[in-house]
Protein backbone atom coordinates (compact mmCIF):
# COMPACT_ATOMS: atom_id res chain seq x y z
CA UNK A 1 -51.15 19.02 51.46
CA UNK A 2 -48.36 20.89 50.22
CA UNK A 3 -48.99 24.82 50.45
CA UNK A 4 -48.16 27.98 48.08
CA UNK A 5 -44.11 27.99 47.77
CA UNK A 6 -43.28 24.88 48.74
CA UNK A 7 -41.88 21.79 46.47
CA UNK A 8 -43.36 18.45 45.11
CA UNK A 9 -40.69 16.12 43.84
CA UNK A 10 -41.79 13.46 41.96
CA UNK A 11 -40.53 9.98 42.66
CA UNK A 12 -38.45 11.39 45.45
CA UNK A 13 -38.44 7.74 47.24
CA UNK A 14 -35.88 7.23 44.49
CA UNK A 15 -32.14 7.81 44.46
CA UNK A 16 -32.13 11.15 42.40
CA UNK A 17 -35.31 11.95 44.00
CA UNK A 18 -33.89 11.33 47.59
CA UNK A 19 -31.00 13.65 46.85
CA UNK A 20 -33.08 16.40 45.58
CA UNK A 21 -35.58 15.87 48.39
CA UNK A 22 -32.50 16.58 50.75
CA UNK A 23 -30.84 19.07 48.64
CA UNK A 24 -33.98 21.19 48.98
CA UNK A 25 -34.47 20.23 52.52
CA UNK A 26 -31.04 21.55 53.54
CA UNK A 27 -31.79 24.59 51.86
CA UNK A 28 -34.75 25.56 54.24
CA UNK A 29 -37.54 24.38 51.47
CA UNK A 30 -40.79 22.53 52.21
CA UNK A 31 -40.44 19.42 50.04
CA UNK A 32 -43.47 17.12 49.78
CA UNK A 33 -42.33 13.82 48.41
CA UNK A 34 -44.91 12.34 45.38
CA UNK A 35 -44.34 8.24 44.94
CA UNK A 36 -45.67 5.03 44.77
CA UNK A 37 -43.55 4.10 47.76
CA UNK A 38 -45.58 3.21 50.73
CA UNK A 39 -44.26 5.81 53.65
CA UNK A 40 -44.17 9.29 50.82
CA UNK A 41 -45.79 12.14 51.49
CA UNK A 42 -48.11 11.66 48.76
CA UNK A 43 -48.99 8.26 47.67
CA UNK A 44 -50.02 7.49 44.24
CA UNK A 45 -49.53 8.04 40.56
CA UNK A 46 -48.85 11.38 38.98
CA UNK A 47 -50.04 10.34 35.72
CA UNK A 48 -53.37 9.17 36.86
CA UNK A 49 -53.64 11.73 39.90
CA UNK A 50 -55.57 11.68 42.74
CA UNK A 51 -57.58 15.07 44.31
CA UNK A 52 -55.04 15.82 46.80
CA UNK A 53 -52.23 15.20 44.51
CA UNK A 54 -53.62 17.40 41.53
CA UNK A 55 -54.03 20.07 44.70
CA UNK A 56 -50.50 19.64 45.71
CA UNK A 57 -49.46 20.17 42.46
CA UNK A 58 -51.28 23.42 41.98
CA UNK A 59 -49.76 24.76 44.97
CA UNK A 60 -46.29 24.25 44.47
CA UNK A 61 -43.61 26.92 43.00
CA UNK A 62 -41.23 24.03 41.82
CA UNK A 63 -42.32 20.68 40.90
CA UNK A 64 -39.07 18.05 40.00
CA UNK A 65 -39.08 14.94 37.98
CA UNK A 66 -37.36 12.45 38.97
CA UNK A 67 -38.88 9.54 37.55
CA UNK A 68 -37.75 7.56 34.40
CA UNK A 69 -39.24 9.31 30.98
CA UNK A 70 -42.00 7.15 30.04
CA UNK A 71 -43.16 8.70 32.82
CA UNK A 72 -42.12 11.90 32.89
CA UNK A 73 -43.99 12.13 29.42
CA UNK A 74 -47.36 10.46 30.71
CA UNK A 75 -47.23 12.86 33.93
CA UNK A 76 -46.88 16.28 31.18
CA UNK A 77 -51.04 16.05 30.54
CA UNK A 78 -51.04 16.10 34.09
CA UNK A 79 -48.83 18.72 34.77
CA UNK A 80 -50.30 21.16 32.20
CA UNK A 81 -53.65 20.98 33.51
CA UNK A 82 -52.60 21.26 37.40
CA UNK A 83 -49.52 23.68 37.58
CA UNK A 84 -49.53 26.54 37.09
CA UNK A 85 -47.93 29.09 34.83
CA UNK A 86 -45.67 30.69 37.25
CA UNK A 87 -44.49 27.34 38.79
CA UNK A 88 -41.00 26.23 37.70
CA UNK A 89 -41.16 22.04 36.41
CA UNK A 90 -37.53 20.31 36.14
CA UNK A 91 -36.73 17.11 34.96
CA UNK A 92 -33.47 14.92 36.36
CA UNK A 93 -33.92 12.99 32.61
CA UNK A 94 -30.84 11.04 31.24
CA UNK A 95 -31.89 11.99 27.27
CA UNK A 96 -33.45 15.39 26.64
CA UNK A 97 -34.69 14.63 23.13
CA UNK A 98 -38.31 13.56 23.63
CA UNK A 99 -39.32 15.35 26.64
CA UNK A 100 -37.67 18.77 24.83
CA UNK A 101 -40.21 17.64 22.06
CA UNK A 102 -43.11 16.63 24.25
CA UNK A 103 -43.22 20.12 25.89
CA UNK A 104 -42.98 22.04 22.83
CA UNK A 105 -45.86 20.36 21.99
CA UNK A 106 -47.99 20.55 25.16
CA UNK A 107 -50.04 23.57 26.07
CA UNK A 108 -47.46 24.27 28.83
CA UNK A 109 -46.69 28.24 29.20
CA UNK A 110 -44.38 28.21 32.34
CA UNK A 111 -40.76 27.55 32.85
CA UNK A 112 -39.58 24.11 32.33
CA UNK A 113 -35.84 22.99 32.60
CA UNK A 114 -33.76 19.75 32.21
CA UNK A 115 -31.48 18.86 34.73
CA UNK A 116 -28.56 15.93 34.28
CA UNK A 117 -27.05 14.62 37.64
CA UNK A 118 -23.91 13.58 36.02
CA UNK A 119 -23.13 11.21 38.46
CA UNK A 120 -24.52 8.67 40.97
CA UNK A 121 -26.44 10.27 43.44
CA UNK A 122 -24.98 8.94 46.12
CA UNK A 123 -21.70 10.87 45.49
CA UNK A 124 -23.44 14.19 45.64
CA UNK A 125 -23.07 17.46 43.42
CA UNK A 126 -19.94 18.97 45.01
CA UNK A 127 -17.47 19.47 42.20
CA UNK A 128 -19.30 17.98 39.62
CA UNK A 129 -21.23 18.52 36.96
CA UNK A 130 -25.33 18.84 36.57
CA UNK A 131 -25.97 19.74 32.94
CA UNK A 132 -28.74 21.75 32.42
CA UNK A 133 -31.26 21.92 29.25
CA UNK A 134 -33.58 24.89 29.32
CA UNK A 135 -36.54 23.77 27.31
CA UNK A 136 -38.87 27.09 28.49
CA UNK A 137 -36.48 29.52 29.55
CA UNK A 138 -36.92 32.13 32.14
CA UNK A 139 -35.91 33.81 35.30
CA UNK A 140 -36.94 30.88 37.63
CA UNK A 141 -35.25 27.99 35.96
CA UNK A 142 -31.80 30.70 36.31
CA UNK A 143 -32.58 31.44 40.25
CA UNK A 144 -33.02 27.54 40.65
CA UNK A 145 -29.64 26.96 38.69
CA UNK A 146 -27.81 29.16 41.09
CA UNK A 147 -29.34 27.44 43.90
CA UNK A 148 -27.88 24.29 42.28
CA UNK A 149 -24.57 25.93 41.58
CA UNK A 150 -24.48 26.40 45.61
CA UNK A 151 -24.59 23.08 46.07
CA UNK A 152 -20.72 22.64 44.63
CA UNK A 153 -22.30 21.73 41.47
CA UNK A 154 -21.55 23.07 37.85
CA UNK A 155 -24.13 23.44 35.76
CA UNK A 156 -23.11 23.92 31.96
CA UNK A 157 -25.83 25.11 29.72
CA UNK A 158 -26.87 23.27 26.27
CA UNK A 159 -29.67 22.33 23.81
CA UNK A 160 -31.43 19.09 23.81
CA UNK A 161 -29.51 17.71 20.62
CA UNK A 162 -25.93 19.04 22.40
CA UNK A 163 -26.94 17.23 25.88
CA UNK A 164 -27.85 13.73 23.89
CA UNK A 165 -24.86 13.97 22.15
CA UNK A 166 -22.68 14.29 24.90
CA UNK A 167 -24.34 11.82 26.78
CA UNK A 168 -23.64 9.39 24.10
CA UNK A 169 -20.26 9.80 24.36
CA UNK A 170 -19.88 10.09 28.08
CA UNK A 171 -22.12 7.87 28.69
CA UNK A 172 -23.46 5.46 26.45
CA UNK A 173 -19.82 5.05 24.80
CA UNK A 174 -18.31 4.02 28.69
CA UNK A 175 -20.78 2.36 29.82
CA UNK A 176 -20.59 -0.28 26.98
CA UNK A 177 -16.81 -0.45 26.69
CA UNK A 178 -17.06 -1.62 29.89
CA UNK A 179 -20.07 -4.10 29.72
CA UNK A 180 -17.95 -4.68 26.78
CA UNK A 181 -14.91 -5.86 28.72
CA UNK A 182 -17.03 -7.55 31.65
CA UNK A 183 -18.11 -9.95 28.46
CA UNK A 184 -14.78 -10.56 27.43
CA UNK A 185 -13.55 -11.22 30.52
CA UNK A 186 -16.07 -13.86 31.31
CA UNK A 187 -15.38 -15.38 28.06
CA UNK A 188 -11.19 -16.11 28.53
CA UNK A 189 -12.71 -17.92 31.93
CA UNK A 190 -9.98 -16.78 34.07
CA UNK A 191 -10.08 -17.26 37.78
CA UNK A 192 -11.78 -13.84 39.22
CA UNK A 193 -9.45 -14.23 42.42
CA UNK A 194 -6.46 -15.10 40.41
CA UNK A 195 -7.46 -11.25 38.51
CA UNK A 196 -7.64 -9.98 41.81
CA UNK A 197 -4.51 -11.15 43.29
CA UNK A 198 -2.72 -10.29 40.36
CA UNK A 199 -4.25 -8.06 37.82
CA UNK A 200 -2.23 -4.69 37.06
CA UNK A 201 -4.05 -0.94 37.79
CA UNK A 202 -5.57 -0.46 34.34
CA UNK A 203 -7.49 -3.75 34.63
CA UNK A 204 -8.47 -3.24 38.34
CA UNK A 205 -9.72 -0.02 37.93
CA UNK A 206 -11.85 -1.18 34.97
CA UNK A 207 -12.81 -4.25 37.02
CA UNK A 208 -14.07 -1.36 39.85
CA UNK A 209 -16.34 0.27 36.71
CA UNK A 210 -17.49 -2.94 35.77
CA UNK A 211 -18.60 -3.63 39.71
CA UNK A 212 -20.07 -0.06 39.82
CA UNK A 213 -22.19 -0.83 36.93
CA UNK A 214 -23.24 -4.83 37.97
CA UNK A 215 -23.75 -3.10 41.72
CA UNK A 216 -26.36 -0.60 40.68
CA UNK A 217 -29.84 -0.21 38.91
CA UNK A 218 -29.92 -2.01 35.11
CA UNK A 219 -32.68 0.53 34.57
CA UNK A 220 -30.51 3.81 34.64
CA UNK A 221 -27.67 2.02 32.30
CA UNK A 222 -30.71 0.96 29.94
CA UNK A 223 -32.31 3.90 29.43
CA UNK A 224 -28.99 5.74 28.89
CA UNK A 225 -28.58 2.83 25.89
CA UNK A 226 -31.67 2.53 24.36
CA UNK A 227 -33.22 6.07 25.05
CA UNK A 228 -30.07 8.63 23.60
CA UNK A 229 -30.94 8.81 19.42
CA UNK A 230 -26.89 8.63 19.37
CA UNK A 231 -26.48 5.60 21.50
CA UNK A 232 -26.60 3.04 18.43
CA UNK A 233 -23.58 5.17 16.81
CA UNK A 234 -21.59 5.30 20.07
CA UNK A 235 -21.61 1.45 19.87
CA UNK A 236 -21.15 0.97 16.49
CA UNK A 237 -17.82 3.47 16.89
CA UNK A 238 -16.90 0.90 19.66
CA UNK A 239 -17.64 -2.31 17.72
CA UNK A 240 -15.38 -0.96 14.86
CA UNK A 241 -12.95 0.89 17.02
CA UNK A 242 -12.28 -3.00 18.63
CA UNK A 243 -11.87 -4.34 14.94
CA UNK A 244 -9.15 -1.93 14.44
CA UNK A 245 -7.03 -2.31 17.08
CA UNK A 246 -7.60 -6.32 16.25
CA UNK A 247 -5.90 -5.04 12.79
CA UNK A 248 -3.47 -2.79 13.66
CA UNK A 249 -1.47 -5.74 15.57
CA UNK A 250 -0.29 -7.13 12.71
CA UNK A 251 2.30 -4.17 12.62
CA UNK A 252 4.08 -2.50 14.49
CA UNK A 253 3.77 1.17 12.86
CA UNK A 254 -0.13 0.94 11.99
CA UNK A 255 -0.46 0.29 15.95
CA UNK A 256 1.51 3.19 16.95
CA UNK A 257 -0.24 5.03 14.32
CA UNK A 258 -3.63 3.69 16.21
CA UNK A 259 -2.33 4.69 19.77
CA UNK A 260 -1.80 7.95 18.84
CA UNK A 261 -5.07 8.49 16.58
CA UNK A 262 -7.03 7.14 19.89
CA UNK A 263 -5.00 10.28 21.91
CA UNK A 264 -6.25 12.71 19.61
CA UNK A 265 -9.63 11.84 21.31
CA UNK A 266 -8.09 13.82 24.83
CA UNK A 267 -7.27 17.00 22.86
CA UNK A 268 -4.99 19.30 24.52
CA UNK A 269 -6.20 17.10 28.06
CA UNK A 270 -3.80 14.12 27.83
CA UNK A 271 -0.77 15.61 30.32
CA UNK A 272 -3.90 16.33 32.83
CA UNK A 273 -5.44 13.10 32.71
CA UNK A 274 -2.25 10.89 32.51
CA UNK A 275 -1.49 12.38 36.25
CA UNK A 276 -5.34 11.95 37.00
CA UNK A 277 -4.51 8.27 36.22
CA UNK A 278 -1.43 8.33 38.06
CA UNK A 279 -3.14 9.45 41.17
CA UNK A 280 -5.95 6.92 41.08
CA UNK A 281 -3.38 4.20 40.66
CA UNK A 282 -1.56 5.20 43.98
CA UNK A 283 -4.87 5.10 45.90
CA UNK A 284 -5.62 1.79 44.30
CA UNK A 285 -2.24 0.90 45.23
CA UNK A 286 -2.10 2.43 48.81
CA UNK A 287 -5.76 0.99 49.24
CA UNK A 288 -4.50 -2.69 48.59
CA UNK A 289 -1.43 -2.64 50.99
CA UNK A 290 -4.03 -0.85 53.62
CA UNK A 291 -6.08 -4.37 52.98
CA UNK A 292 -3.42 -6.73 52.34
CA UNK A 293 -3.27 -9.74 54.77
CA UNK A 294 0.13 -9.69 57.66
């Protein structure tokens, strides 16, 4: 049984919850570990708790999320009744809009904050970004964001509306151009090792997304799409961004018109990220000779 101080994260058999659980661990904290996964801590269901895991609960200063948000929002009952007021509860949450709503709602009085990994877990937080939604603001969610912020992380702060929004366009927007192009590939039936052997940076570096995506969990890249309010537009924008750069080849000015109206997108950025590219095309490049047959 987890004791006064200590933390309970929830689903931490997962990959988020895994890298919280050793986060937190590294840091010197007692982390009990709440799952279904035979070999946790704490076996069972934290919507439909147990004793031991509604006294866990009561005892711990910081209680994570990391579970998908159906539920995340079945667990909040739960949660109000057991925690207590002074205990800090974070969610790792891809889409902030319901569970910002669902704990305005609740009967919840202490601290709760939303926490984006922006990034696979298995990369770690150093140098990037966790965004971070305060939905119950106070001085523990602040002390645990500069515990994250010593991780490498940075942790930009923004309302639930802002996060979805970005994470429609981050997100939802790149991860279906490239589904997008994965589907379009298939279609022109082209040899994958032909592609391989011969296909130019730009298409093997969106060949490596594509991999990324097929190579890890369909349930993350589904709840980005079908959970973010602003999803739906962020596809749409794509659908009708593809029929106009199927128009703009009929001439020669309207596509250099549409090349530089798609720029516009980078702001100020596009000297930056043109020598970001440049540098990921050498490693592709020095990668391949590394690999290449004698």
């Amino acid at each position: 049984m987890a004791a006064r101080g200590d933390v309970i994260v929830v689903g931490g058999a997962g990959a988020v919850g895994s890298m919280f659980v050793d986060l937190l661990r590294d840091d010197g904290r007692s982390v009990t570990v709440l799952d279904r996964t035979r070999g946790s801590d704490l076996i069972g269901d934290v919507s439909c708790p147990d004793g031991p895991i509604l006294d866990a609960l009561a005892q711990a200063e910081l209680i994570v999320l990391a579970v998908a948000e159906q539920t995340a929002l079945a667990a909040l009952p739960t949660l109000t009744r057991a925690a207590r007021a002074d205990t800090l509860i974070v969610d790792t949450l891809s889409v902030k809009s319901r569970i910002a709503v669902a704990v305005e709602e609740s009967d919840r009085t202490g601290e709760f904050l939303g926490l984006n990994p922006m990034f696979r877990p298995s990369l770690g937080p150093r140098g990037r970004a966790v965004v971070a939604v305060p939905y119950v603001d106070g001085p523990l969610g602040r002390e645990f964001l500069d515990e994250v912020r010593s991780w490498g992380a940075s942790t930009p702060v923004m309302d639930p509306d802002r996060h979805d929004r970005l994470a429609a366009a981050t997100q939802a927007l790149t991860h279906a151009a490239v589904l997008a192009f994965g589907l379009a590939l298939a279609e022109l039936d082209v040899a994958p090792d032909l592609m391989a052997d011969v296909g130019p940076p730009p298409h093997r570096t969106l060949s490596a997304l594509l991999a990324r995506i097929v190579e890890g969990e369909p349930e993350v890249y589904w709840d980005v799409q079908s959970g973010n309010p602003y999803a739906a537009a962020a596809r749409k924008a794509l659908s009708a961004a593809a029929a106009s750069v199927e128009v703009a080849t009929g001439n020669f000015d309207s596509f250099s018109n549409l090349v530089a109206s798609a720029g516009g997108a980078l702001g100020n950025r596009s000297e930056d990220l043109n020598d970001l590219c440049r540098t990921l095309f050498e490693d592709i490049s020095s990668r391949e000779a590394k690999h290449a047959p004698d």
